[in-house]
C-alpha atoms as a PDB file:
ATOM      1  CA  UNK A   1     -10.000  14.036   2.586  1.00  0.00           C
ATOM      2  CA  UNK A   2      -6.420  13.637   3.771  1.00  0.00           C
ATOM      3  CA  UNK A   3      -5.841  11.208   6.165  1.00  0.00           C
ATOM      4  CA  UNK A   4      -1.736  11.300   6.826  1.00  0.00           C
ATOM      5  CA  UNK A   5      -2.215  15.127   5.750  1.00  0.00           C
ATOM      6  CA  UNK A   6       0.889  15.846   4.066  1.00  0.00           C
ATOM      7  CA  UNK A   7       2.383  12.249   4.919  1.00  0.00           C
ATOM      8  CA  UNK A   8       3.814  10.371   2.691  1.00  0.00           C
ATOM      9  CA  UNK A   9       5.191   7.041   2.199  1.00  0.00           C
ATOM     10  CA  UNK A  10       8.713   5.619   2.956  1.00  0.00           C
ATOM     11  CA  UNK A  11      10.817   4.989   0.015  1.00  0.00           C
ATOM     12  CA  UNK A  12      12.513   1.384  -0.135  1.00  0.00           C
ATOM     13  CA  UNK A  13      15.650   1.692   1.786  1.00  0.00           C
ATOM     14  CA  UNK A  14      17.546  -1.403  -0.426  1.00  0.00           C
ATOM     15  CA  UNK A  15      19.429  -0.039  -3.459  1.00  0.00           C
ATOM     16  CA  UNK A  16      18.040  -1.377  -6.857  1.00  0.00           C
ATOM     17  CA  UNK A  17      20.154  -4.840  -7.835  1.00  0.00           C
ATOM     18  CA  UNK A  18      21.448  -4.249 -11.127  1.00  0.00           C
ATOM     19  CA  UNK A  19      21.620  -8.199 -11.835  1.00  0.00           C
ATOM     20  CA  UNK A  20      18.068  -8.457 -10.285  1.00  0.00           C
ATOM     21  CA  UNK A  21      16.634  -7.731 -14.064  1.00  0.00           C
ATOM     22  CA  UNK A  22      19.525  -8.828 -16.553  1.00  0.00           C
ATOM     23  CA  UNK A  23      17.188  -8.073 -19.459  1.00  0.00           C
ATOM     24  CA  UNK A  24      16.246  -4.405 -18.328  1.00  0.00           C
ATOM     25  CA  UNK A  25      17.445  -1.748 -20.883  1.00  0.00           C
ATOM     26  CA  UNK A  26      17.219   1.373 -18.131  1.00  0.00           C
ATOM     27  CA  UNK A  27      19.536   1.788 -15.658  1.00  0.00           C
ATOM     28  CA  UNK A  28      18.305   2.291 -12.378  1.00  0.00           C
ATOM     29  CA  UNK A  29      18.876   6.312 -12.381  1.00  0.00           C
ATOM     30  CA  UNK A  30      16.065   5.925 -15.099  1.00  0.00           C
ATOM     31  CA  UNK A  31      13.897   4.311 -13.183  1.00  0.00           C
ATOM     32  CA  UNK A  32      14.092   5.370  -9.864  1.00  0.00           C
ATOM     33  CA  UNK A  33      12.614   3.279  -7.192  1.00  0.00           C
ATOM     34  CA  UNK A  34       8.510   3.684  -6.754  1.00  0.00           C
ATOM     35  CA  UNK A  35       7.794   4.053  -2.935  1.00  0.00           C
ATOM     36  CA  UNK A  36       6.811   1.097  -1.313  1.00  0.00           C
ATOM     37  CA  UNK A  37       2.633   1.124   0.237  1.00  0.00           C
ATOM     38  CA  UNK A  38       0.888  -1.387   1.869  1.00  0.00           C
ATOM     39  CA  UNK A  39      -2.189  -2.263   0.042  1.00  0.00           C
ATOM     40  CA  UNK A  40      -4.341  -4.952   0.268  1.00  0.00           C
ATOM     41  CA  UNK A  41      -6.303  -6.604   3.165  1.00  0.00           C
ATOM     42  CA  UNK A  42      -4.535  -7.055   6.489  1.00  0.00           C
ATOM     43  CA  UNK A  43      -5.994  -8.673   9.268  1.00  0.00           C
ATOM     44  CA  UNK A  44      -5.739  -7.047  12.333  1.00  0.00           C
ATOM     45  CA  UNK A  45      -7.353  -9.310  15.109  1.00  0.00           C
ATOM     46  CA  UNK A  46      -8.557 -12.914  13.915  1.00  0.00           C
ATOM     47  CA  UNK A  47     -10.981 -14.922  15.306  1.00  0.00           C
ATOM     48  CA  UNK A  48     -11.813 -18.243  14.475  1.00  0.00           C
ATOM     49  CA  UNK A  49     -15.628 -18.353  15.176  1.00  0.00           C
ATOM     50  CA  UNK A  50     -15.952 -14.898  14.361  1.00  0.00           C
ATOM     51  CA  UNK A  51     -20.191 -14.191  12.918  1.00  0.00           C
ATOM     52  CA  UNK A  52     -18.880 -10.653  11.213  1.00  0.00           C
ATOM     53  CA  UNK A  53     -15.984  -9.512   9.481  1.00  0.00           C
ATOM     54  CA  UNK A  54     -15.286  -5.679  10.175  1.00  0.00           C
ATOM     55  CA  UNK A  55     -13.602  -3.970   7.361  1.00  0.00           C
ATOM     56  CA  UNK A  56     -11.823  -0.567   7.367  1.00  0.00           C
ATOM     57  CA  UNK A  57     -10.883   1.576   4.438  1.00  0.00           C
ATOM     58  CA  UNK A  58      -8.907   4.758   4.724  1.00  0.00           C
ATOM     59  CA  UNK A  59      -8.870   7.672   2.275  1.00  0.00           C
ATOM     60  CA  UNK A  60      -6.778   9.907   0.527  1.00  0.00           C
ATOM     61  CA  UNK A  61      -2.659   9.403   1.319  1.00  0.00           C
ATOM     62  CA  UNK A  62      -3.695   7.919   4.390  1.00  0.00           C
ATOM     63  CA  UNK A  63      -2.781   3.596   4.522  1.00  0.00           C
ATOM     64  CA  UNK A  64      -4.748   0.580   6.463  1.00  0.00           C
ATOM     65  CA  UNK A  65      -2.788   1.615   9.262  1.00  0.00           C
ATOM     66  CA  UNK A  66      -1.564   4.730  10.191  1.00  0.00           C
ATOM     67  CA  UNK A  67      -5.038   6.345   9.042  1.00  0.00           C
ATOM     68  CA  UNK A  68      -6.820   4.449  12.283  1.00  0.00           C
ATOM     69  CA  UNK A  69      -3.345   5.024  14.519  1.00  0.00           C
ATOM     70  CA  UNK A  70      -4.011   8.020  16.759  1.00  0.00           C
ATOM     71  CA  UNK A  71      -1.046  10.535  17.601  1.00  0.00           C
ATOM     72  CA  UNK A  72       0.992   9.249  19.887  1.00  0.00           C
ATOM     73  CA  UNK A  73       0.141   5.973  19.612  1.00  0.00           C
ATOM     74  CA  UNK A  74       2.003   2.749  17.580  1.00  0.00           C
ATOM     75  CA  UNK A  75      -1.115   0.245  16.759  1.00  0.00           C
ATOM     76  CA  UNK A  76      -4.602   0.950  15.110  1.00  0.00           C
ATOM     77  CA  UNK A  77      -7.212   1.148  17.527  1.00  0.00           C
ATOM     78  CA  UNK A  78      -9.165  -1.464  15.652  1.00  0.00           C
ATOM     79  CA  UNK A  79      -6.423  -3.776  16.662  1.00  0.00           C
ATOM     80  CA  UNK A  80      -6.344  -2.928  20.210  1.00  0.00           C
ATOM     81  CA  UNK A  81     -10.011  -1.041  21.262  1.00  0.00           C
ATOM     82  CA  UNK A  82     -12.349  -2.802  18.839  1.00  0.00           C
ATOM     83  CA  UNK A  83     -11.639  -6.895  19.873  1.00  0.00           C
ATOM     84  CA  UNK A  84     -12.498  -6.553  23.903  1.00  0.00           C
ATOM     85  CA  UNK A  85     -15.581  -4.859  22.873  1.00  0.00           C
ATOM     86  CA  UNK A  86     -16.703  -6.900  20.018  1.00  0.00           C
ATOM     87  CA  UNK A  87     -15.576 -10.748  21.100  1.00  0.00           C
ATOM     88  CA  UNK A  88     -17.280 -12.574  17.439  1.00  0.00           C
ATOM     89  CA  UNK A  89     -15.784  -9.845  15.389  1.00  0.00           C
ATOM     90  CA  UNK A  90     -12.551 -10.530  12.873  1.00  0.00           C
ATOM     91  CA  UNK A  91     -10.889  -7.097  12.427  1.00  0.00           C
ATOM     92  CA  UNK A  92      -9.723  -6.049   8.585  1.00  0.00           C
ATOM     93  CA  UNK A  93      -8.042  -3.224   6.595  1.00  0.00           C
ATOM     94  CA  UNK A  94      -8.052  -2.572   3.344  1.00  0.00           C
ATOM     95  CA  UNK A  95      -4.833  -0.356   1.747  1.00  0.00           C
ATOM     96  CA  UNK A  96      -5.001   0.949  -1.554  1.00  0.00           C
ATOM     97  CA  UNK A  97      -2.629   3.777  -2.899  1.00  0.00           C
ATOM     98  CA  UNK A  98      -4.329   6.904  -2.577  1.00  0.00           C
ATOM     99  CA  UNK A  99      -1.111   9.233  -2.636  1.00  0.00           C
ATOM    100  CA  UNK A 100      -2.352  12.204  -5.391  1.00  0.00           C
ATOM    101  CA  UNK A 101       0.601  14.079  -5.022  1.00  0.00           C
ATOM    102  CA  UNK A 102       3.919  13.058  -4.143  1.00  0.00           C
ATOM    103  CA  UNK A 103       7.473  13.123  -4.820  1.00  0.00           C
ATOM    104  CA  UNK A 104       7.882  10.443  -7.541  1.00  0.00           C
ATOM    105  CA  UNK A 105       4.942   8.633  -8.993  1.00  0.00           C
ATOM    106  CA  UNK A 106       1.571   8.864  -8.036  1.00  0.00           C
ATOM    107  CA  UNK A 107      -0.462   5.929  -8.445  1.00  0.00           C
ATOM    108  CA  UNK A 108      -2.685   6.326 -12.251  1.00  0.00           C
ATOM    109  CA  UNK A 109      -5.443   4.109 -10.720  1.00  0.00           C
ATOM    110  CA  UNK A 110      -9.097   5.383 -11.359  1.00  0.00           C
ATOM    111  CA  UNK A 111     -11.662   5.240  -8.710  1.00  0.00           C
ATOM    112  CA  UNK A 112     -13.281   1.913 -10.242  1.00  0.00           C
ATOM    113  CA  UNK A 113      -9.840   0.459 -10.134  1.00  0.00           C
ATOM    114  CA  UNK A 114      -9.475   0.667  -6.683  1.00  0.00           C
ATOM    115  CA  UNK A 115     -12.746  -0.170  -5.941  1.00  0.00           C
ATOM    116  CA  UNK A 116     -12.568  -3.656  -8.109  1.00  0.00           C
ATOM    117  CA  UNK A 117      -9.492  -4.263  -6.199  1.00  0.00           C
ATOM    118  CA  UNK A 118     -11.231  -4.183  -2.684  1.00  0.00           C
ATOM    119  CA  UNK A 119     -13.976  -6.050  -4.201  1.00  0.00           C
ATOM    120  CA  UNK A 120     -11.480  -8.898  -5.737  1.00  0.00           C
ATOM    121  CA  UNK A 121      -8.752  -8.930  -2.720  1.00  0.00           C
ATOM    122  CA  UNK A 122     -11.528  -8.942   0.035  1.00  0.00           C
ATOM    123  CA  UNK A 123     -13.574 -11.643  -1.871  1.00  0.00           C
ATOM    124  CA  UNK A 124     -10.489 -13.944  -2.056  1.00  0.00           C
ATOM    125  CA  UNK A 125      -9.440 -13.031   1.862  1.00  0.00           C
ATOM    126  CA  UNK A 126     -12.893 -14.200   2.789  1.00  0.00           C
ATOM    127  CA  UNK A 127     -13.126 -17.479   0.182  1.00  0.00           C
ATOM    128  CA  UNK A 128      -9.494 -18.285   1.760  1.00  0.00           C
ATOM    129  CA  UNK A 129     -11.266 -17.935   5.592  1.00  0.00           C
ATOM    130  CA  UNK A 130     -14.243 -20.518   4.403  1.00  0.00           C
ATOM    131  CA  UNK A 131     -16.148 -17.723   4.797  1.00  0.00           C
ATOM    132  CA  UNK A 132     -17.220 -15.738   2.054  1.00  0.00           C
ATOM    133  CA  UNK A 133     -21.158 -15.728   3.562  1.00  0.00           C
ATOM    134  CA  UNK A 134     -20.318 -14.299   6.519  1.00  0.00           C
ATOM    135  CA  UNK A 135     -21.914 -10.881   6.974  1.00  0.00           C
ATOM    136  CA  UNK A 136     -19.481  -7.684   6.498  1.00  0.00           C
ATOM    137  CA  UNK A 137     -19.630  -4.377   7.860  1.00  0.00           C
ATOM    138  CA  UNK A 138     -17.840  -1.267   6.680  1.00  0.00           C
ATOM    139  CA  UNK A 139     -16.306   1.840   8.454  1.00  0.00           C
ATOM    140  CA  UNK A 140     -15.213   4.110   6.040  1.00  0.00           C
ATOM    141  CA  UNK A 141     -13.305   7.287   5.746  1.00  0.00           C
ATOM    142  CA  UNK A 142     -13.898  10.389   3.448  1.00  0.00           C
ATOM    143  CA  UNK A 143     -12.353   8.711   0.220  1.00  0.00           C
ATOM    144  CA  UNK A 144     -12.777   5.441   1.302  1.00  0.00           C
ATOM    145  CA  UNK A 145     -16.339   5.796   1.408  1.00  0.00           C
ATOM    146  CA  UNK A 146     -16.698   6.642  -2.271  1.00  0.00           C
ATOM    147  CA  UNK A 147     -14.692   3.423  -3.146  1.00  0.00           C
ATOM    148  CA  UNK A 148     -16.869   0.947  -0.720  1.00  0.00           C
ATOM    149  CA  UNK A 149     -19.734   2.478  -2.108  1.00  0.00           C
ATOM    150  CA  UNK A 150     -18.780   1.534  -6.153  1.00  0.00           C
ATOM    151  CA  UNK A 151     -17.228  -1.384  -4.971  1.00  0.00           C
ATOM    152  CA  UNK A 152     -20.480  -2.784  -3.467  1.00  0.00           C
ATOM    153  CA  UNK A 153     -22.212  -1.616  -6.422  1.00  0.00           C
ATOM    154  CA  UNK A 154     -19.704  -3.925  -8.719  1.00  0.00           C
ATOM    155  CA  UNK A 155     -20.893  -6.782  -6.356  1.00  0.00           C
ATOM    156  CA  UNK A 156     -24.384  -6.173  -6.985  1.00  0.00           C
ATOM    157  CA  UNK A 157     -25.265  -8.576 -10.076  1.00  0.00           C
ATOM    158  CA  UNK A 158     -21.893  -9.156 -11.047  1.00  0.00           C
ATOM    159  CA  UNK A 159     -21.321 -11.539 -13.894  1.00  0.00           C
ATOM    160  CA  UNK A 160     -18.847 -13.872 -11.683  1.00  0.00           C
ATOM    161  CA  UNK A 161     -20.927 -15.107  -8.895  1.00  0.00           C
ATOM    162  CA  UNK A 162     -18.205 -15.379  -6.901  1.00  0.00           C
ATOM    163  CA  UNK A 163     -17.787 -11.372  -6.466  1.00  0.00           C
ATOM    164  CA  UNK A 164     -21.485 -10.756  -5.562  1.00  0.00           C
ATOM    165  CA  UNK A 165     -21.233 -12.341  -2.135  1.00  0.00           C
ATOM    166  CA  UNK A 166     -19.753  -8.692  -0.914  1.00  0.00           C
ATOM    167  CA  UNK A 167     -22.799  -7.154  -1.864  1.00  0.00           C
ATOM    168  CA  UNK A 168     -25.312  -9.641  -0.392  1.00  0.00           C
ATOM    169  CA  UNK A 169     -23.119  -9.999   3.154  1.00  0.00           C
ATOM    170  CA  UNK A 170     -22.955  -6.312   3.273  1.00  0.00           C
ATOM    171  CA  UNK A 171     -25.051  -5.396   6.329  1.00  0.00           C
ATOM    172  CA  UNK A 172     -23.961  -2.044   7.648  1.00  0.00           C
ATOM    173  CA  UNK A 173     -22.149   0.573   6.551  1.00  0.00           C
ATOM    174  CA  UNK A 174     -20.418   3.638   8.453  1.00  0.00           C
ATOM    175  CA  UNK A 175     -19.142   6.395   6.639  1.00  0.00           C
ATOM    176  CA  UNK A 176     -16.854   8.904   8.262  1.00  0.00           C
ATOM    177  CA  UNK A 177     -16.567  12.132   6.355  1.00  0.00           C
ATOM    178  CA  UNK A 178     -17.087  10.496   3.237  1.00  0.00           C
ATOM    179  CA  UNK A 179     -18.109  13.237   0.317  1.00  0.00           C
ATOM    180  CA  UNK A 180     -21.357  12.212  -1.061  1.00  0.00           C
ATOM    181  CA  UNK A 181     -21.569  15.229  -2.259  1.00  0.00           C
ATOM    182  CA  UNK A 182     -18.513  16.205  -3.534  1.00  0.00           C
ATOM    183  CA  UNK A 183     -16.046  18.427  -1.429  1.00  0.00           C
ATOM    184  CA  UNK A 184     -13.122  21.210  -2.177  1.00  0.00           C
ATOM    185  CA  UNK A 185      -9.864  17.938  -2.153  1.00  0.00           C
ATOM    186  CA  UNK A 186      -9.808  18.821  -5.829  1.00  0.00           C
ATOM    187  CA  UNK A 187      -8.234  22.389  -5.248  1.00  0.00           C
ATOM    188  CA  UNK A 188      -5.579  20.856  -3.403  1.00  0.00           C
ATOM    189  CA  UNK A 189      -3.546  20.406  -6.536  1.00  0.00           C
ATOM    190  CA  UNK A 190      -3.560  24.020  -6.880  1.00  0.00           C
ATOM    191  CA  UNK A 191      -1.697  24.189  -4.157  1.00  0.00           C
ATOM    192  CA  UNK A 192       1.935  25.351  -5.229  1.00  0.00           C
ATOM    193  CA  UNK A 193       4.685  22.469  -4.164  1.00  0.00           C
ATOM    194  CA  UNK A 194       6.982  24.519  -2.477  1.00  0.00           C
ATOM    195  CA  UNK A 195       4.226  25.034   0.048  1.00  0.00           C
ATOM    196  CA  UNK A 196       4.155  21.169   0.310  1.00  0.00           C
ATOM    197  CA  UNK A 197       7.521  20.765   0.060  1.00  0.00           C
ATOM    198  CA  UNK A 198       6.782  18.155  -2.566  1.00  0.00           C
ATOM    199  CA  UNK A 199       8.011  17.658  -6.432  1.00  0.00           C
ATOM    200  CA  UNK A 200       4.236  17.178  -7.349  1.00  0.00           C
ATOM    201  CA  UNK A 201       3.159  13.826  -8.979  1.00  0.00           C
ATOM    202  CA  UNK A 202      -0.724  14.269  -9.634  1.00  0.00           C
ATOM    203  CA  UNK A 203      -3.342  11.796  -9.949  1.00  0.00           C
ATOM    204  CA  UNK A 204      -5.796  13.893 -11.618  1.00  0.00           C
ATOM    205  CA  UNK A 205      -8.673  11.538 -11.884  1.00  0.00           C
ATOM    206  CA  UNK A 206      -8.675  11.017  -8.447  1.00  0.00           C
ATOM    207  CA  UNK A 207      -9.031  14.803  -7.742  1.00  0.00           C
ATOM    208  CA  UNK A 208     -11.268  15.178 -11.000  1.00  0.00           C
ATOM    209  CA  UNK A 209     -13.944  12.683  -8.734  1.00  0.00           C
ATOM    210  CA  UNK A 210     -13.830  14.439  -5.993  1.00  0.00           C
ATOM    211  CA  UNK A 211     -15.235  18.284  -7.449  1.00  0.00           C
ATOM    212  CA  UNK A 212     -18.357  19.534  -6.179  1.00  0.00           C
ATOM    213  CA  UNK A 213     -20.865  18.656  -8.892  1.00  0.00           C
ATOM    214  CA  UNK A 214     -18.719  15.985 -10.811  1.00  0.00           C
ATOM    215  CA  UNK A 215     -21.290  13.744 -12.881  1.00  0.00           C
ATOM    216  CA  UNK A 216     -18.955  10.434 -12.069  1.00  0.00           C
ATOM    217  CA  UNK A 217     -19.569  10.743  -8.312  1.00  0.00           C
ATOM    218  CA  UNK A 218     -23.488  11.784  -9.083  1.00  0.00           C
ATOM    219  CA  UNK A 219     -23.845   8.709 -11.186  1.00  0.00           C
ATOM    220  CA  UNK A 220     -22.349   6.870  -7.830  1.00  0.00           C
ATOM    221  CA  UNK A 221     -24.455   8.395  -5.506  1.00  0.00           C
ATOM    222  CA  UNK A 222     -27.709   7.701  -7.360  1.00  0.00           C
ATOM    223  CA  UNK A 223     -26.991   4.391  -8.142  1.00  0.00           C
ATOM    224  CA  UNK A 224     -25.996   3.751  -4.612  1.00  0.00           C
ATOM    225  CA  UNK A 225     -28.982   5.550  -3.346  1.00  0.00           C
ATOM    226  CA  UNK A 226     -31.091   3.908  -5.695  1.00  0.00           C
ATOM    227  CA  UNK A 227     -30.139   0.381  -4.222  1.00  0.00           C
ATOM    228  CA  UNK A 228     -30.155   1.504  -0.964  1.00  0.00           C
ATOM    229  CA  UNK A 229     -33.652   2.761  -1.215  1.00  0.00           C
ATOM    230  CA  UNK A 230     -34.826  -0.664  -2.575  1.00  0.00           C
ATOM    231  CA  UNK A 231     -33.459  -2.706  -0.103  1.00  0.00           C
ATOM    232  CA  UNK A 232     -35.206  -0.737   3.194  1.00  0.00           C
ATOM    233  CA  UNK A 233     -38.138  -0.978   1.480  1.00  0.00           C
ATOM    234  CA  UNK A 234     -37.669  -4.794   1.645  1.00  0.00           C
ATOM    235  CA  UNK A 235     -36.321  -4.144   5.231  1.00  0.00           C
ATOM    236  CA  UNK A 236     -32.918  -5.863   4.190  1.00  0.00           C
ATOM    237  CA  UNK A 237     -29.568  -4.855   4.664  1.00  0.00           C
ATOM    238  CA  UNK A 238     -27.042  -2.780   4.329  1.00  0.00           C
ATOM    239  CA  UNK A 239     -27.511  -0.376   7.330  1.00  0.00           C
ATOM    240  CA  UNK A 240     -26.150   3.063   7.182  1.00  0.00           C
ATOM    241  CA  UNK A 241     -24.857   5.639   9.583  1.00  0.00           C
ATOM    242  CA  UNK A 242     -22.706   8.970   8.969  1.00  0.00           C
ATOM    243  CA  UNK A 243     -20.362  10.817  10.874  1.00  0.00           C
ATOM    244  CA  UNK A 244     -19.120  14.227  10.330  1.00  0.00           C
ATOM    245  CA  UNK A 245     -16.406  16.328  11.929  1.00  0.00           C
ATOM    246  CA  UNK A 246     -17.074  19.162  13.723  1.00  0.00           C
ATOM    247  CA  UNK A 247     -14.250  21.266  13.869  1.00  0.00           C
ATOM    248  CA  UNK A 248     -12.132  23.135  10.859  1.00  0.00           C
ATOM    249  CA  UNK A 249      -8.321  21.356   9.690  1.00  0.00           C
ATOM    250  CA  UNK A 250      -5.794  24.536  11.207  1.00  0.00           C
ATOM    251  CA  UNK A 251      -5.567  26.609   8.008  1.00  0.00           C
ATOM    252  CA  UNK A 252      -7.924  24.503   6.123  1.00  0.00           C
ATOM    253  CA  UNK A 253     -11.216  24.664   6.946  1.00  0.00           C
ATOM    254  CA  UNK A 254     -13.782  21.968   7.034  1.00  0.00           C
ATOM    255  CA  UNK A 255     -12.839  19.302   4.534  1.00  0.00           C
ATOM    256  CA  UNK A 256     -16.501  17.868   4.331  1.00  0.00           C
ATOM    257  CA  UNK A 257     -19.430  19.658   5.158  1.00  0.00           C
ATOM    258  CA  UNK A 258     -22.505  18.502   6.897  1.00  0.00           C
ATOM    259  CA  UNK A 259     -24.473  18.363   3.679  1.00  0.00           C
ATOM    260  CA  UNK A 260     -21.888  16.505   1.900  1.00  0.00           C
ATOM    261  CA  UNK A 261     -21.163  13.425   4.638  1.00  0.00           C
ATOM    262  CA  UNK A 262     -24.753  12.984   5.217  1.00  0.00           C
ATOM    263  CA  UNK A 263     -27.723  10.929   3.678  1.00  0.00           C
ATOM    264  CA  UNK A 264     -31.166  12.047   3.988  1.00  0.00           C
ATOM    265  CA  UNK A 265     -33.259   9.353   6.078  1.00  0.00           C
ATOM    266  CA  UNK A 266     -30.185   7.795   7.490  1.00  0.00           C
ATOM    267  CA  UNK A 267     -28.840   8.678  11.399  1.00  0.00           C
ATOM    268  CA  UNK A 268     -25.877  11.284  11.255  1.00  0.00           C
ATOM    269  CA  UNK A 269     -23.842  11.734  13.989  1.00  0.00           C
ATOM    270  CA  UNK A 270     -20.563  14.452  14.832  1.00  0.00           C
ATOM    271  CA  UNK A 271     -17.820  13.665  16.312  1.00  0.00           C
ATOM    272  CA  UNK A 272     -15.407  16.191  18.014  1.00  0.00           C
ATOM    273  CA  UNK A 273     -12.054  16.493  15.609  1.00  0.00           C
ATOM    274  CA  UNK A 274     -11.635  17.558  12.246  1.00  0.00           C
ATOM    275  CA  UNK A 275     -11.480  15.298   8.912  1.00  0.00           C
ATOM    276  CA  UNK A 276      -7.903  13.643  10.319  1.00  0.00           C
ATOM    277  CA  UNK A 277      -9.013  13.049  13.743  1.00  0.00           C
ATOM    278  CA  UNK A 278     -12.120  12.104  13.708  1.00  0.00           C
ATOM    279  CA  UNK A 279     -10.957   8.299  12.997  1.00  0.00           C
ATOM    280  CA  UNK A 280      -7.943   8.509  15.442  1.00  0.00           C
ATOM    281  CA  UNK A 281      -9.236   7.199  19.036  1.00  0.00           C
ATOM    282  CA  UNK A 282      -6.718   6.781  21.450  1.00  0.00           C
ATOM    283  CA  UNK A 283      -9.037   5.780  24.305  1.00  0.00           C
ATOM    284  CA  UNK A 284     -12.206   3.647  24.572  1.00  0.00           C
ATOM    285  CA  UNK A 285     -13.933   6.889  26.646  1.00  0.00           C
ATOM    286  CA  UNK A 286     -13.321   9.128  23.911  1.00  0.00           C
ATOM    287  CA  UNK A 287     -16.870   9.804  23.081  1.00  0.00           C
ATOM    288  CA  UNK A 288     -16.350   9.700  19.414  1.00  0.00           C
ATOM    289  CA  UNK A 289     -15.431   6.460  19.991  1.00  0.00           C
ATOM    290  CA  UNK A 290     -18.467   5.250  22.455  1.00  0.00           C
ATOM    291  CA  UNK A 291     -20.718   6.907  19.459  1.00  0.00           C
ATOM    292  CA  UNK A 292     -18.989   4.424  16.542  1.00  0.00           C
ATOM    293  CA  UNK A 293     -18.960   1.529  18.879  1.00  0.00           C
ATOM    294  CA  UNK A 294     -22.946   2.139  19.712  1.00  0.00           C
ATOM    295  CA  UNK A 295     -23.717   1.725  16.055  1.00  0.00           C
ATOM    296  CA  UNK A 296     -21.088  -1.039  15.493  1.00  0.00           C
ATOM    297  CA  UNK A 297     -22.971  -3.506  18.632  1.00  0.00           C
ATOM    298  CA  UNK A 298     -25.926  -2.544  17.411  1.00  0.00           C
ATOM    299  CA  UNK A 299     -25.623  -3.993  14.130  1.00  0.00           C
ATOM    300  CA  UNK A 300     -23.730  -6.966  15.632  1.00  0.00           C
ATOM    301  CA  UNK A 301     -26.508  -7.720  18.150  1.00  0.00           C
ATOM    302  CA  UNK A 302     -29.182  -7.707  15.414  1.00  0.00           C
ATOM    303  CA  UNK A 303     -27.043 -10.376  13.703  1.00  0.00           C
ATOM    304  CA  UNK A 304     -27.499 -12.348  16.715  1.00  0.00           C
ATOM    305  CA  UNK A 305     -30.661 -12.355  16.719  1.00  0.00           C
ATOM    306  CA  UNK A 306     -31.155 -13.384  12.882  1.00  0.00           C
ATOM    307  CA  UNK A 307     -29.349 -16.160  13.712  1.00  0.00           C
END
């Protein structure tokens, strides 16, 4: 599930003000600074008569950029491989905290608060674009997935209107590595710091989520299911397709198994890298690549031809 692997976030490189907050108790070596992360959407490539809005969301301590950056390179391939291929299509990513353990403070947020957050900030990006009807698709990555999944679930039915229009644009969804099924991230805290080389800061309920068998991430996958069952048997969207890496992480292992990143009756797909790689595309003839980009026109072209 770890997209930087062992990365972690720049701390703020401007010393704390002390006249910034004159009613502040604490001095600052109480409160040290909290690393700076970029969440939120971003818009990578903007189009003004775009007919789909692509969204990406990365997964654990990996950010809406670096996560999609392969080695080597300085700029997401969404931002650079995706636009000449996909002309209509406005290019997004979503950021959300997803540091477990860190020096310093790891974010408390639950997985329903981070999924209400891409529901909420992606619902206003799109109402601010005059275009909160315009269909959506998602690509996904191993913790990511889990949130777009309870986030479109918040969408469905919600009590404000406004936030169901994320569930009925949703159209396709690809998940890459994404634990439906649970997966071993939650030993990772077992892992001794000095082997990280980290003071360890633990979001627990983050790793709690992510055990093999955890009734939380059941109760997401069968109501996710569920809905996803009763909309192909109206022949509506969203569309699903999962990837899964083929190779182990050097001194790891697999991160997410076959069983886990897969949905029965829905296509599945490898793709060459482990659990890090398999989202970092340097080249448009990587074939991991070509196999993303077949499902992405695919579901594009079918939008065409609705409209």
């Amino acid at each position: 599930m770890m997209d930087g692997f062992l990365s972690r976030p720049k701390k703020r490189k401007t010393p704390p003000n002390p006249q910034a907050h004159p009613n502040t108790d604490t001095s600052p070596s109480e409160n040290p600074p909290i690393p700076s992360f970029p969440d939120g959407v971003k818009v990578l490539h903007d189009c003004p008569d775009a007919t789909v809005d692509i969204c990406f969301v990365h997964g654990l301590t990996g950010d809406r950029e670096s996560t999609w950056t392969a080695d080597g390179q300085s700029v997401p391939w969404p931002k650079t491989l995706l636009p000449p291929k996909l002309d209509k299509a406005r290019i997004l990513t979503y950021g959300y905290d997803a540091y477990i353990v860190r020096k310093g403070v790891a974010s408390s947020n639950r997985l329903i608060d981070h999924a209400t957050n891409l529901l909420n900030d992606l619902t206003t990006d799109r109402v601010c674009c005059n275009a909160p009807s315009r269909p959506i698709i998602f690509v996904v990555h191993s913790l990511g997935g889990l949130i777009c999944k309870q986030a479109v679930l918040l969408s469905r039915n919600n009590p404000d209107t406004h936030l169901r229009g994320i569930f009925n644009c949703t159209t396709g969804i690809v998940f890459m590595g994404t634990p439906h099924r649970g997966a071993w991230m939650a030993d990772w805290a077992e892992i001794p710091a000095s082997a990280l080389g980290l003071v360890k800061s633990v979001n627990k309920s983050l790793l709690e989520i992510l055990q093999t068998n955890n009734q939380a991430l059941e109760l997401i996958q069968v109501n996710f299911w569920s809905m996803i069952r009763e909309r192909q048997k109206a022949n509506q969207p969203p569309d699903v397709t999962c990837f899964f890496e083929e190779l182990p992480v050097p001194r790891v292992g697999k991160v997410v198994s076959k069983e886990s990143a897969t949905l029965e009756g829905y296509n599945s797909i490898t793709i060459h890298a482990n659990h890090r790689d398999m989202v970092k595309f340097a080249s448009v003839e990587e074939n991991g690549f070509k196999r993303l980009l077949g499902e992405l026109v695919r579901w594009v072209s079918q939008l065409g031809k609705e409209n």
